[in-house]
Every structure is written in structure tokens, then in C-alpha cells.
N, C-alpha and C. Protein backbone atom coordinates (compact mmCIF):
# COMPACT_ATOMS: atom_id res chain seq x y z
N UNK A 1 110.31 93.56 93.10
CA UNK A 1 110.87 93.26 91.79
C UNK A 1 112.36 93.60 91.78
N UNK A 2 112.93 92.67 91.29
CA UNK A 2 114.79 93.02 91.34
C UNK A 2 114.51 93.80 90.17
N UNK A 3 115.74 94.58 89.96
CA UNK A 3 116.14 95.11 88.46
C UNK A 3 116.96 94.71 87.56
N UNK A 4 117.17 95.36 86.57
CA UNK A 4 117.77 94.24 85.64
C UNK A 4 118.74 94.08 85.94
N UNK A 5 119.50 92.61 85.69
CA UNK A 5 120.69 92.13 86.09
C UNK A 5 120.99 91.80 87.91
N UNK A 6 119.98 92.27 87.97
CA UNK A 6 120.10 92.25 90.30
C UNK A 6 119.94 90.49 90.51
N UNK A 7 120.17 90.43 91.61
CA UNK A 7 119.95 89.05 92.38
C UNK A 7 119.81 89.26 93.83
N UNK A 8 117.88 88.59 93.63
CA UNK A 8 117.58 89.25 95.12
C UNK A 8 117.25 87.40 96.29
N UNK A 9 117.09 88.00 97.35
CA UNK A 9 116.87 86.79 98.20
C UNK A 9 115.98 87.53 99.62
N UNK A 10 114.47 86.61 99.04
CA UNK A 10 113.34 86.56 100.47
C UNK A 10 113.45 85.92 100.77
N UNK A 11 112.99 85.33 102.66
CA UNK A 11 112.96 84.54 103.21
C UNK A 11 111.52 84.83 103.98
N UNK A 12 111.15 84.06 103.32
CA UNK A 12 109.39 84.08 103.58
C UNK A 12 109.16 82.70 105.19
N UNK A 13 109.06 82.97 106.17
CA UNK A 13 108.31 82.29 107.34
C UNK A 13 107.95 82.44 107.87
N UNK A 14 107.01 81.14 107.41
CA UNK A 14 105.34 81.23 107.83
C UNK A 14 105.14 79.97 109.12
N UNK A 15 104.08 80.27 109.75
CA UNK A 15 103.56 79.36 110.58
C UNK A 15 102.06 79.35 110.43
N UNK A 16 101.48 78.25 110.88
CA UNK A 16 99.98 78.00 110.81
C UNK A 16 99.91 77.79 112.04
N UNK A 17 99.06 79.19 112.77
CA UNK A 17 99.04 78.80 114.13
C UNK A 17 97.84 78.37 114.40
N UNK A 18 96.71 77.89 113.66
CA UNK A 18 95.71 76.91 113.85
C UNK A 18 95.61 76.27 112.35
N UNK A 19 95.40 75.08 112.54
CA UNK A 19 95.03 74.41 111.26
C UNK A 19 94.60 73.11 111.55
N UNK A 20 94.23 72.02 110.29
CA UNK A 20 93.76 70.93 110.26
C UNK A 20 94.65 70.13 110.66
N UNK A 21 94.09 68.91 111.47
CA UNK A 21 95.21 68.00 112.61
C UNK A 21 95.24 66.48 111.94
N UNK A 22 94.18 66.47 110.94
CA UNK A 22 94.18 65.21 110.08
C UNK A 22 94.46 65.26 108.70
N UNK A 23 95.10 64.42 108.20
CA UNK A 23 95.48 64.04 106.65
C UNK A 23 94.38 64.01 106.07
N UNK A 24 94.24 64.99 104.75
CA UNK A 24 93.66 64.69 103.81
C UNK A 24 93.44 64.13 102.82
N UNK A 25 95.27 63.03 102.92
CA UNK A 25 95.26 62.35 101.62
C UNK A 25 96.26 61.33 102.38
N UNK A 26 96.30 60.16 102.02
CA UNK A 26 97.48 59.51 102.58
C UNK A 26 98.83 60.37 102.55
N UNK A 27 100.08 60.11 103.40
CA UNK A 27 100.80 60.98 103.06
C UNK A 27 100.99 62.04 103.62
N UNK A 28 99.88 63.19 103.93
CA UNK A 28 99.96 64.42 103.98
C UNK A 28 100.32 64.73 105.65
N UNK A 29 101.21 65.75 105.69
CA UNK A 29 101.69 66.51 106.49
C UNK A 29 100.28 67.58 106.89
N UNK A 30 99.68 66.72 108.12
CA UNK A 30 98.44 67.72 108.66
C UNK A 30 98.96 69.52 108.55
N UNK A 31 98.43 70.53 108.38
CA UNK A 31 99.11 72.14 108.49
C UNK A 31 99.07 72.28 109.94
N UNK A 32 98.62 71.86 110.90
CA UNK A 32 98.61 72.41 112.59
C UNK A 32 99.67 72.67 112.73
N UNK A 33 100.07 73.84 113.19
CA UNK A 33 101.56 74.19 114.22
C UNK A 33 102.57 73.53 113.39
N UNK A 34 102.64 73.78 111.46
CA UNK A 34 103.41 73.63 110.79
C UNK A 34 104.49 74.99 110.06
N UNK A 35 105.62 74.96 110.54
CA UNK A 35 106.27 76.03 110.58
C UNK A 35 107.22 75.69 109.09
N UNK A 36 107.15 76.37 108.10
CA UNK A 36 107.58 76.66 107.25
C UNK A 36 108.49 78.17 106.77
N UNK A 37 109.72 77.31 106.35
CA UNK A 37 110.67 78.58 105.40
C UNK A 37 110.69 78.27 103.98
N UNK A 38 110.68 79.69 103.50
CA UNK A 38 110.91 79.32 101.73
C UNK A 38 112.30 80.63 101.21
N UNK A 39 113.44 80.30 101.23
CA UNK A 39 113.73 80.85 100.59
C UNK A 39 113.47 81.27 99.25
N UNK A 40 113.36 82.32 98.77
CA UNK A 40 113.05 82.97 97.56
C UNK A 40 114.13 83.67 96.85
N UNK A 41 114.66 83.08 95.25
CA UNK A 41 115.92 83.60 95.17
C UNK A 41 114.81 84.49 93.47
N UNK A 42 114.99 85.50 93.41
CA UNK A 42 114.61 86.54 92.39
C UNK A 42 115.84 87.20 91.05
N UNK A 43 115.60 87.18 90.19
CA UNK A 43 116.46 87.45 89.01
C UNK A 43 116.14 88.48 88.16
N UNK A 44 116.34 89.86 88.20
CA UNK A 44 115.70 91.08 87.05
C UNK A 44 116.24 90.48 85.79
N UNK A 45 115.14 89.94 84.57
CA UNK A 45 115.78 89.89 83.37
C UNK A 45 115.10 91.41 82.37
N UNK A 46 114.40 91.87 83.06
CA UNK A 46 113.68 93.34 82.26
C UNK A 46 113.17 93.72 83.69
N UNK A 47 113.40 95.31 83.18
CA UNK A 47 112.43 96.34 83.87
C UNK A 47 111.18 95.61 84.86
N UNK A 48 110.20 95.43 83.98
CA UNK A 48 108.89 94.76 84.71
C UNK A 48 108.84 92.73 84.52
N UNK A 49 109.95 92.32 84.46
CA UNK A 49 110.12 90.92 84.49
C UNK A 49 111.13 90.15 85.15
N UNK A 50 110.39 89.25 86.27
CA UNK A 50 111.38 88.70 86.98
C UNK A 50 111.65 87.39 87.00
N UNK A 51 112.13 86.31 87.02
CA UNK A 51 112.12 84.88 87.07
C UNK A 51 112.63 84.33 88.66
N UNK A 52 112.57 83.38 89.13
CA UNK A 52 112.28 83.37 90.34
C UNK A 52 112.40 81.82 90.46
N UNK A 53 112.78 81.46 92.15
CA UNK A 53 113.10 80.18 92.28
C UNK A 53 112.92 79.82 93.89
N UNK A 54 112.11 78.97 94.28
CA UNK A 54 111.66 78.57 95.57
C UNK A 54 112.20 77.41 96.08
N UNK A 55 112.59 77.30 97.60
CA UNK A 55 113.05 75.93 97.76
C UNK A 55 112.34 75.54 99.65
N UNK A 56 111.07 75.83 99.32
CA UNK A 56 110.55 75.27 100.56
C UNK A 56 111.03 73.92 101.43
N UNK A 57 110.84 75.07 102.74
CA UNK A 57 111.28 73.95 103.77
C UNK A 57 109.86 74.00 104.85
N UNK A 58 109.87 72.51 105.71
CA UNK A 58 109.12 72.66 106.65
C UNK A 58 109.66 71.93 108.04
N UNK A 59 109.08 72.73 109.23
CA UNK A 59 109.47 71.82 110.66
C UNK A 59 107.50 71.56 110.84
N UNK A 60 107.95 70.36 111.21
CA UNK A 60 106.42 69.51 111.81
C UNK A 60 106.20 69.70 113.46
N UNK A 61 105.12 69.54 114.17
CA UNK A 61 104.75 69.91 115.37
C UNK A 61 106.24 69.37 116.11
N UNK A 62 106.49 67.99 115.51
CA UNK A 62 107.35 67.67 116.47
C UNK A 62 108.89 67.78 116.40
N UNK A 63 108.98 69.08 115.61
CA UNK A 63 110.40 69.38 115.02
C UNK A 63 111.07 68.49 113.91
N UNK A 64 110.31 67.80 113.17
CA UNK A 64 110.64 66.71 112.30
C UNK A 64 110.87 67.90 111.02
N UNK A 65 112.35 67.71 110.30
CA UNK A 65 112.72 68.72 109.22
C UNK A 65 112.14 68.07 107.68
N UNK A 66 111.45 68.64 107.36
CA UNK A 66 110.59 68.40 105.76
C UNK A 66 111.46 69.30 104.80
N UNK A 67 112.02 68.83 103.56
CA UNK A 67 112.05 69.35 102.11
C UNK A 67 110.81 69.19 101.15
N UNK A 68 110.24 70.19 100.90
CA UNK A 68 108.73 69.76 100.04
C UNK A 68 108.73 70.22 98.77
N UNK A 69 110.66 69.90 98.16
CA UNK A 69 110.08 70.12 96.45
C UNK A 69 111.00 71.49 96.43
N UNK A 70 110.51 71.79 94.82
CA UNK A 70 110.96 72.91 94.50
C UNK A 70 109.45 73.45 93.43
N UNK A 71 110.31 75.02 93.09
CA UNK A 71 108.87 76.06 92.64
C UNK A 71 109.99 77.00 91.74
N UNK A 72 109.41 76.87 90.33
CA UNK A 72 110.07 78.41 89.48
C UNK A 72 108.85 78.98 89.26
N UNK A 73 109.54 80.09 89.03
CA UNK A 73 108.45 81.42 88.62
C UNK A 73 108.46 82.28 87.91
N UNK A 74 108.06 82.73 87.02
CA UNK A 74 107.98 84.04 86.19
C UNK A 74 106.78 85.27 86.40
N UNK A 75 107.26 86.11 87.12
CA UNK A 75 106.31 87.36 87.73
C UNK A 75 106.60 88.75 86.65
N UNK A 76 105.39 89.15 86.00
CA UNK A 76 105.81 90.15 85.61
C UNK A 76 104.61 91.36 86.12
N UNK A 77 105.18 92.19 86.23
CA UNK A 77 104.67 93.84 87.20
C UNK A 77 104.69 94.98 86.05
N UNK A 78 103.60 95.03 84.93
CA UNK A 78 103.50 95.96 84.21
C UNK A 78 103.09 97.41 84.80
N UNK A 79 102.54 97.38 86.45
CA UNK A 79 102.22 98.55 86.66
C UNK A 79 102.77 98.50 88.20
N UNK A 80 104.01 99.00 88.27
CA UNK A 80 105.05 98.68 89.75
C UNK A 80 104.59 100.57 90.26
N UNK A 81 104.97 99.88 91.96
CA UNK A 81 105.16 101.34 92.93
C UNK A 81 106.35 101.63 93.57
N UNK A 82 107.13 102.03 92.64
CA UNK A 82 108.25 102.10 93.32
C UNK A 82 108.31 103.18 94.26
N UNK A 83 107.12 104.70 94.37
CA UNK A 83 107.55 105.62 95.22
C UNK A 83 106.05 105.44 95.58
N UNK A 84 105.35 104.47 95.48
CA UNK A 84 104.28 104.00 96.35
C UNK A 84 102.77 104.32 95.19
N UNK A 85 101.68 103.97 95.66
CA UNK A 85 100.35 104.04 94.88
C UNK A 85 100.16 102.48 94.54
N UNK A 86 99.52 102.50 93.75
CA UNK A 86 99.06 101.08 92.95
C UNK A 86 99.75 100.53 92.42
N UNK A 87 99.22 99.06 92.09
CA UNK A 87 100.63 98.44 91.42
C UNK A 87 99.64 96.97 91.38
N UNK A 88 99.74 96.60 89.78
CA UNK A 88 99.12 94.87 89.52
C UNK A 88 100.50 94.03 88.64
N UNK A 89 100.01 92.57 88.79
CA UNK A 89 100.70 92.07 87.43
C UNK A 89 100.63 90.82 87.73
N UNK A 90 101.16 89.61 87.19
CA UNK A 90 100.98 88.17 87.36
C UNK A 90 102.04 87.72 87.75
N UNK A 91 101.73 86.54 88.41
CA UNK A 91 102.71 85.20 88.89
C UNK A 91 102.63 84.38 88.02
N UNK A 92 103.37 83.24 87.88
CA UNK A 92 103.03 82.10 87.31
C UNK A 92 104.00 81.17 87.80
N UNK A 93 103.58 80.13 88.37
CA UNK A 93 104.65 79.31 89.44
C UNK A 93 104.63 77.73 88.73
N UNK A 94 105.50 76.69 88.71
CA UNK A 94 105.53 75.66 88.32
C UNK A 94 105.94 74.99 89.02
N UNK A 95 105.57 73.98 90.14
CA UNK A 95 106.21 73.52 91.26
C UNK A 95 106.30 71.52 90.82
N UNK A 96 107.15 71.12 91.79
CA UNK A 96 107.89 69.99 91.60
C UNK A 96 107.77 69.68 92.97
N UNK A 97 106.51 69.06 93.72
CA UNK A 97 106.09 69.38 95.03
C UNK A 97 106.13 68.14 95.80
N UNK A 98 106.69 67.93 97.17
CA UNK A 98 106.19 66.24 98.27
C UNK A 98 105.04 66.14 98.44
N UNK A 99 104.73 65.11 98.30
CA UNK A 99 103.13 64.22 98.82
C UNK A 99 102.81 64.70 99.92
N UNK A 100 103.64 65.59 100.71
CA UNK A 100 103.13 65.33 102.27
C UNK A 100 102.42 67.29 101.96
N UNK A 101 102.72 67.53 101.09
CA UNK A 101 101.75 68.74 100.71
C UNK A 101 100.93 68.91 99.38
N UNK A 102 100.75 67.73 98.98
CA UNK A 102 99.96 67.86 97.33
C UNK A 102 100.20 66.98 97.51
N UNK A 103 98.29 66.33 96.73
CA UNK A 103 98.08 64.74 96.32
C UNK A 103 98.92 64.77 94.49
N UNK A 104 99.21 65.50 93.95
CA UNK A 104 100.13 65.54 93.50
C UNK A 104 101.51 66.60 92.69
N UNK A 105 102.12 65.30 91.99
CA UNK A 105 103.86 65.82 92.29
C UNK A 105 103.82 67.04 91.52
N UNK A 106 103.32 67.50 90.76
CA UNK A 106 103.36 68.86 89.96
C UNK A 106 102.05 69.73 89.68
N UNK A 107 102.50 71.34 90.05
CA UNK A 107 101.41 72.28 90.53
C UNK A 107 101.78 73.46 89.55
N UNK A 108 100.44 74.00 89.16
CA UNK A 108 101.20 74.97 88.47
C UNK A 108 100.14 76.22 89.30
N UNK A 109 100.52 77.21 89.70
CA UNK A 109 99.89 78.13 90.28
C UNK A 109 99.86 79.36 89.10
N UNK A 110 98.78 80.38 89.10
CA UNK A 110 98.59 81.22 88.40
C UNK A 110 97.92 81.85 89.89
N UNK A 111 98.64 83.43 89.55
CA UNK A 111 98.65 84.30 91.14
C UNK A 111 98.40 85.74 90.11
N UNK A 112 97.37 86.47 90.32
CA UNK A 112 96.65 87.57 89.59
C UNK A 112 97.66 88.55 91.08
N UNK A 113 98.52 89.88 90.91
CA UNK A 113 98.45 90.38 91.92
C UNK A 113 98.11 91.87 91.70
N UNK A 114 97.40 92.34 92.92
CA UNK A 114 97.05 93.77 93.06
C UNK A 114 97.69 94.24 94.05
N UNK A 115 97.69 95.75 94.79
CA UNK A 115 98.43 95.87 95.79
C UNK A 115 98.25 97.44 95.98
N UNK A 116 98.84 98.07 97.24
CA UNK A 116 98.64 99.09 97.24
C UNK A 116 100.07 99.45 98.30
N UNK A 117 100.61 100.68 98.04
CA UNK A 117 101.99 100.97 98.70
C UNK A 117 101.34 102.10 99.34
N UNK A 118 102.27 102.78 100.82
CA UNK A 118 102.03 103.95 100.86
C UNK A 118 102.91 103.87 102.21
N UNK A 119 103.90 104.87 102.17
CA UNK A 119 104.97 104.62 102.70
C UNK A 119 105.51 103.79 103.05
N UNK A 120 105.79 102.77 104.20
CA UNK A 120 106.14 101.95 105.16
C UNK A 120 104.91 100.96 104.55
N UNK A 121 104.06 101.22 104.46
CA UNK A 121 102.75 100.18 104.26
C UNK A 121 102.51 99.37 103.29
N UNK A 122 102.36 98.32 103.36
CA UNK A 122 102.09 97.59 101.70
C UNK A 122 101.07 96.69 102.04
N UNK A 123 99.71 96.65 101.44
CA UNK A 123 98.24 95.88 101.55
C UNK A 123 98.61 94.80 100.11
N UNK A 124 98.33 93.90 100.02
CA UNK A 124 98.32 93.38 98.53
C UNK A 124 97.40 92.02 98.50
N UNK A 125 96.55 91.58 97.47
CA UNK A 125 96.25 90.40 97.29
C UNK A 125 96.45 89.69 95.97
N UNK A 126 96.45 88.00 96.38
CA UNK A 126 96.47 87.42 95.42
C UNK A 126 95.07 86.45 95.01
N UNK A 127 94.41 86.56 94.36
CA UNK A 127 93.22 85.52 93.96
C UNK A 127 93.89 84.80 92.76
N UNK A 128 94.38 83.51 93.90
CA UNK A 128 95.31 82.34 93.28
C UNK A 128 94.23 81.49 92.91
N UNK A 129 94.49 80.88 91.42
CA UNK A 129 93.93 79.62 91.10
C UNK A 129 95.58 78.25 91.02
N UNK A 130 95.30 77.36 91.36
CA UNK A 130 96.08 76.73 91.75
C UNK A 130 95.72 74.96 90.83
N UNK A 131 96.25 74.50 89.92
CA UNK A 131 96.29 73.61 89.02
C UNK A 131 97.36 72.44 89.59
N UNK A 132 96.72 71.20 89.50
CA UNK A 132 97.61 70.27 89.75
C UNK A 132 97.23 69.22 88.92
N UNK A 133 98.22 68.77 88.37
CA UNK A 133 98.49 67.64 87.04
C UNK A 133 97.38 66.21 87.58
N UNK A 134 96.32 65.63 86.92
CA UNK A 134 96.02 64.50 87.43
C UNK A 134 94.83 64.44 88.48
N UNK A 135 94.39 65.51 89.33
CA UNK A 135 93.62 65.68 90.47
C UNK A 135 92.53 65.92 89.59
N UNK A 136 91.22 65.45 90.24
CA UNK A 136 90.02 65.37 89.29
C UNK A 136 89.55 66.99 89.44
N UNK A 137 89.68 67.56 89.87
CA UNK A 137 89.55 68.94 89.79
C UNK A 137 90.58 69.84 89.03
N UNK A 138 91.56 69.20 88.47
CA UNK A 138 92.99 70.13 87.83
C UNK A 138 92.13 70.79 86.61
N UNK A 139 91.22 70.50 85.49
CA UNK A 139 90.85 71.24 84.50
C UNK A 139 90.42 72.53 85.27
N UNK A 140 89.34 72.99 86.36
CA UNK A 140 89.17 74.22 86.73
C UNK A 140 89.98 74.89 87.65
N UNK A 141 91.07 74.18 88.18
CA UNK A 141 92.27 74.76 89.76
C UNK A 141 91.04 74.94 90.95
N UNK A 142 91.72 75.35 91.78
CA UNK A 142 91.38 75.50 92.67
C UNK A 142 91.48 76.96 93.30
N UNK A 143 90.52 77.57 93.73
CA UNK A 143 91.08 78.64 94.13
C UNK A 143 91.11 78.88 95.67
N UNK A 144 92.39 79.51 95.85
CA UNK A 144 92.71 80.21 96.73
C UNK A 144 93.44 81.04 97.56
N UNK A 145 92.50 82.35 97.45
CA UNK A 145 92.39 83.67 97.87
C UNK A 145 93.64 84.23 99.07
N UNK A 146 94.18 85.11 98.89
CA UNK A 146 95.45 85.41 99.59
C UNK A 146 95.68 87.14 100.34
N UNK A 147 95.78 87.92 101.30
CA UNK A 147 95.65 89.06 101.39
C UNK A 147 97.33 88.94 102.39
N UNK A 148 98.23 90.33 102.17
CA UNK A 148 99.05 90.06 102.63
C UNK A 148 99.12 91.87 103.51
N UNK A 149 99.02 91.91 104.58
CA UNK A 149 99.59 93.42 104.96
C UNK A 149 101.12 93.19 105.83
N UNK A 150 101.67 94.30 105.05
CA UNK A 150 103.22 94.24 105.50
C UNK A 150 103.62 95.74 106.01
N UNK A 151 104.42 95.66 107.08
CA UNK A 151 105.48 97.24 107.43
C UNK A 151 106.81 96.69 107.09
N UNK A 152 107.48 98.06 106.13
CA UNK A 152 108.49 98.04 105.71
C UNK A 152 109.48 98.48 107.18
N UNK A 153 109.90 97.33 108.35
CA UNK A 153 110.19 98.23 109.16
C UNK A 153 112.21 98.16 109.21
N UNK A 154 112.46 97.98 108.08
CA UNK A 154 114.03 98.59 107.92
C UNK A 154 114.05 98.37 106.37
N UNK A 155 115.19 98.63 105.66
CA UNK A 155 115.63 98.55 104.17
C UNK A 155 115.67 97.08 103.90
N UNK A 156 115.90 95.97 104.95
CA UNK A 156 116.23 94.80 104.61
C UNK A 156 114.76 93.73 105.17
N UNK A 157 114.03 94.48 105.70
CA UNK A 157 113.25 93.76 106.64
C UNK A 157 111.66 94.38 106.26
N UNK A 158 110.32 93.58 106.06
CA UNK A 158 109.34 93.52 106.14
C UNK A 158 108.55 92.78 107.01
N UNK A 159 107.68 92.85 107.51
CA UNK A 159 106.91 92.00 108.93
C UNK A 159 105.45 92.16 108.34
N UNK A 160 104.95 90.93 108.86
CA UNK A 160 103.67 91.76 108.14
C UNK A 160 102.76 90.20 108.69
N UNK A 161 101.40 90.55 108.14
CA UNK A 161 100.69 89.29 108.94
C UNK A 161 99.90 88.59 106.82
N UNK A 162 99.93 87.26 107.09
CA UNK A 162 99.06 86.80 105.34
C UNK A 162 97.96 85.88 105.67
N UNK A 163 97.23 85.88 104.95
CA UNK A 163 95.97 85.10 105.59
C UNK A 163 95.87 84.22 104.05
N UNK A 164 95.98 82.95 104.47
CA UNK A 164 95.15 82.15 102.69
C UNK A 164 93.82 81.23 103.20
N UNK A 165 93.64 81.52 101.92
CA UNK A 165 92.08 80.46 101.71
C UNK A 165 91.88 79.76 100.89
N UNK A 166 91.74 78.30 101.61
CA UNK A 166 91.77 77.14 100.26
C UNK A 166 89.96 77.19 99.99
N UNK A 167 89.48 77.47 99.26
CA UNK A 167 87.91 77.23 98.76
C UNK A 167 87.74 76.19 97.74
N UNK A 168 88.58 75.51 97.04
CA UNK A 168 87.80 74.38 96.10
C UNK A 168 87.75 75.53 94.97
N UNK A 169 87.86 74.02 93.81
CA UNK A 169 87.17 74.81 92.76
C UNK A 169 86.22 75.66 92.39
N UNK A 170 86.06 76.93 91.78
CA UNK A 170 85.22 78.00 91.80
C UNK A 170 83.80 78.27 91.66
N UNK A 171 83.44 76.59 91.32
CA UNK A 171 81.98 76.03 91.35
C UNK A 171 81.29 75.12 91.52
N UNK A 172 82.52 74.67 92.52
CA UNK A 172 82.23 73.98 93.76
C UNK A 172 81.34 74.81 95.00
N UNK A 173 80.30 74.05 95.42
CA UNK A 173 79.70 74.37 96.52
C UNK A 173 79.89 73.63 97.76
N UNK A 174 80.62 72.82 97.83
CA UNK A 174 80.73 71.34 99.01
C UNK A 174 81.00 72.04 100.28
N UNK A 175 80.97 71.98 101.38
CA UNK A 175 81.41 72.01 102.46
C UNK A 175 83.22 72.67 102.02
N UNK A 176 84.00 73.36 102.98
CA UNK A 176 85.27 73.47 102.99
C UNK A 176 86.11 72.54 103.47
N UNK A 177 85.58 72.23 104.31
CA UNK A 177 86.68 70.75 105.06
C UNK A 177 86.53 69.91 104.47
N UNK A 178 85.34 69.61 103.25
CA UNK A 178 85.50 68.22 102.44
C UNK A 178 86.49 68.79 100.81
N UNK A 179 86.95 70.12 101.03
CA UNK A 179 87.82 70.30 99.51
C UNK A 179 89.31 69.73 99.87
N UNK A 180 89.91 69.68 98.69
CA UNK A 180 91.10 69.04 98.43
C UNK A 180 92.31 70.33 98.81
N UNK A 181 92.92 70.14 99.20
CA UNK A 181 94.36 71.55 99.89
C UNK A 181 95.64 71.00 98.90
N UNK A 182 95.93 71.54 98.48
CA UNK A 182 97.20 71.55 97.79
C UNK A 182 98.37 72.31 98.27
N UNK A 183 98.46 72.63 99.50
CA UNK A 183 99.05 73.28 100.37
C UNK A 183 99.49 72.94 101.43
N UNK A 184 100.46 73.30 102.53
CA UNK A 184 99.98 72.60 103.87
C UNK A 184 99.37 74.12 104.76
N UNK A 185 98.21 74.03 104.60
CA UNK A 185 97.63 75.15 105.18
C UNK A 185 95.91 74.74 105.03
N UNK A 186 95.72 75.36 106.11
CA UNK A 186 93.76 74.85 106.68
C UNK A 186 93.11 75.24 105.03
N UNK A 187 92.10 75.38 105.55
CA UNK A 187 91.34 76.10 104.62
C UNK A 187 90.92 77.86 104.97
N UNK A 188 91.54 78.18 106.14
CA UNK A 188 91.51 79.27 106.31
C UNK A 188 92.87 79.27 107.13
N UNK A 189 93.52 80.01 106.88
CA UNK A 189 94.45 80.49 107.83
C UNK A 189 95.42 82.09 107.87
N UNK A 190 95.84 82.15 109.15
CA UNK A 190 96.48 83.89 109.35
C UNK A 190 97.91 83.05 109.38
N UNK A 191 98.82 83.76 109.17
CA UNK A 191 100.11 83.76 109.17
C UNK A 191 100.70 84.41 109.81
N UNK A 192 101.32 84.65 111.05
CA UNK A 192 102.31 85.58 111.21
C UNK A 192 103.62 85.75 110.49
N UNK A 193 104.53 86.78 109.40
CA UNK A 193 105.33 86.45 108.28
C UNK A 193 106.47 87.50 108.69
N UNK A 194 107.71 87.03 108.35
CA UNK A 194 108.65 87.74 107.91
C UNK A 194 109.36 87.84 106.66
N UNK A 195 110.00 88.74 105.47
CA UNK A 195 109.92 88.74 104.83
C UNK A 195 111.53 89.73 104.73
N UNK A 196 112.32 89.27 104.39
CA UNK A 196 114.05 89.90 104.43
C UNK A 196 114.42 90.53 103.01
């Protein structure tokens, strides 16, 4: 969380070092050996409230450079760790997204987060439901599940490994490879991440 008046900048990249090798929708950018950056630019407007702004990028297996949109956000952290212990609060993301990662152009994510600090260490998850305008599933989202472990290993630098899970709507039973991804990521996948 920046503080008030701060202006912060993550650089979140990710890779999918196994994933799905076929399109799920016309359009779509398969996730296999899809290497993605997102800069993350962060804004303290209060204590426990931040507003926030994403501008994902992607390289394709064959080094082909992808822009996939843009993402604002409003995160607020009513119960922060700043000298470590527990710590929850919400996301709320509004994205403006490419076809080649969503069957469609606007997503609104709702991200519940929990977490746990303890020195150098940070465990955290998100049980994301994930809404997209128009998709016959957008009235219930979609969920999927997020766990992130990170080492704080300098003042400027975090490393850490994230795992997501696309599962379908929450009462949905279908098979996983027959749900819809609004992501470019499998339905299961590890991340190796850096985080500045």
C-alpha cells in the first residue's frame, strides 16, 4: 500500500511455464510459454486506500510483442502489516481488455485479499471472482483462486513463486478444460514472479 500522497511502481513478471496450447475462443492467445509484464503504477489517496493502474504487456512463444488493454483499481487494506502479522481487504479492478485474453472487451474483477507477513516472508491469497460484460456466465463471475508466496529479498525487490486457478463459475461442475479463461493462463498454473 503507498501512503498518502506516495506514487508507487510494481513490475509484476509472470510466465506460464506450462499451459494450454489451443485457443479457447477465436482470437485467443493460447497461455503456453506466455511471458507477461504488468507494470503497476499505485497512488495513496488515504491511509488504508489506494487507486491503482495496470498496463499489461505480453511476449508469445515466438517473441511476438502483445498490448492486452488496460486495468484500474481501487484496493482498500482496512487491516495492513506494516511490522508484519495479518492483514485483509479488497481489490476491485475494471479492465478494458484484448480478445487475445478475454472473449470479452470489459472485466471487472473483485479480489477478497488475506495474507500473512513475517519478516522477509509474505504468504497471501486471493479468491478472485472475475465478471465479464456479455459472457453467459458474467451474472455469477467466475472464480479464480490465487496463492502468492514472496521473499522480501532487498527494500526494492520481492521474488516469490503465484499459482492461479481458473475453475468456472462457482456452480459449475463441468470438466476444467471445458470452462471459459478470462485470462491468458491454464486452468492451473505456477508462476515464477518478480515483483520491484
Amino acid at each position: 500500500m503507498s501512503l498518502p500522497g506516495e506514487i508507487a511502481l510494481d513490475v509484476h513478471l509472470n510466465d506460464v511455464l506450462s499451459g494450454r496450447t489451443t485457443p479457447a475462443w477465436s482470437g485467443e492467445l493460447p497461455p503456453d510459454h506466455v511471458f507477461q509484464a504488468t507494470p503497476e503504477f499505485g497512488f495513496g489517496v488515504k491511509r488504508r486506500l489506494e487507486l491503482g493502474l495496470y498496463l499489461p504487456v505480453a511476449f508469445g512463444p515466438d517473441g511476438a510483442f502483445y498490448a492486452n488493454g488496460v486495468k484500474v483499481r481501487a484496493k482498500v487494506v482496512p487491516q495492513q502489516a506494516l511490522q508484519g502479522g495479518f492483514f485483509w481487504g479488497v481489490n476491485v479492478e475494471l479492465g478494458c481488455v484484448a480478445r487475445r485474453v478475454s472473449e470479452e472487451r470489459w472485466t471487472v474483477e473483485l479480489r477478497p485479499i488475506a495474507g500473512w507477513r513475517n519478516g522477509r516472508w509474505l504468504v497471501a491469497a486471493n479468491p478472485i471472482l472475475d465478471f465479464t460484460a456479455g459472457a453467459p456466465s458474467s451474472s455469477q463471475g467466475d472464480f479464480e483462486p490465487a496463492v502468492k508466496v514472496g521473499f522480501q529479498a532487498s527494500r526494492a525487490l520481492m521474488v516469490g513463486v503465484e499459482y492461479y486457478g481458473a475453475l468456472g463459475p462457482p456452480s459449475q461442475t463441468s470438466p476444467r478444460g471445458a470452462r471459459r479463461s478470462t485470462t491468458p493462463t491454464p486452468s492451473s498454473t505456477t508462476r515464477a514472479t518478480a515483483w520491484t
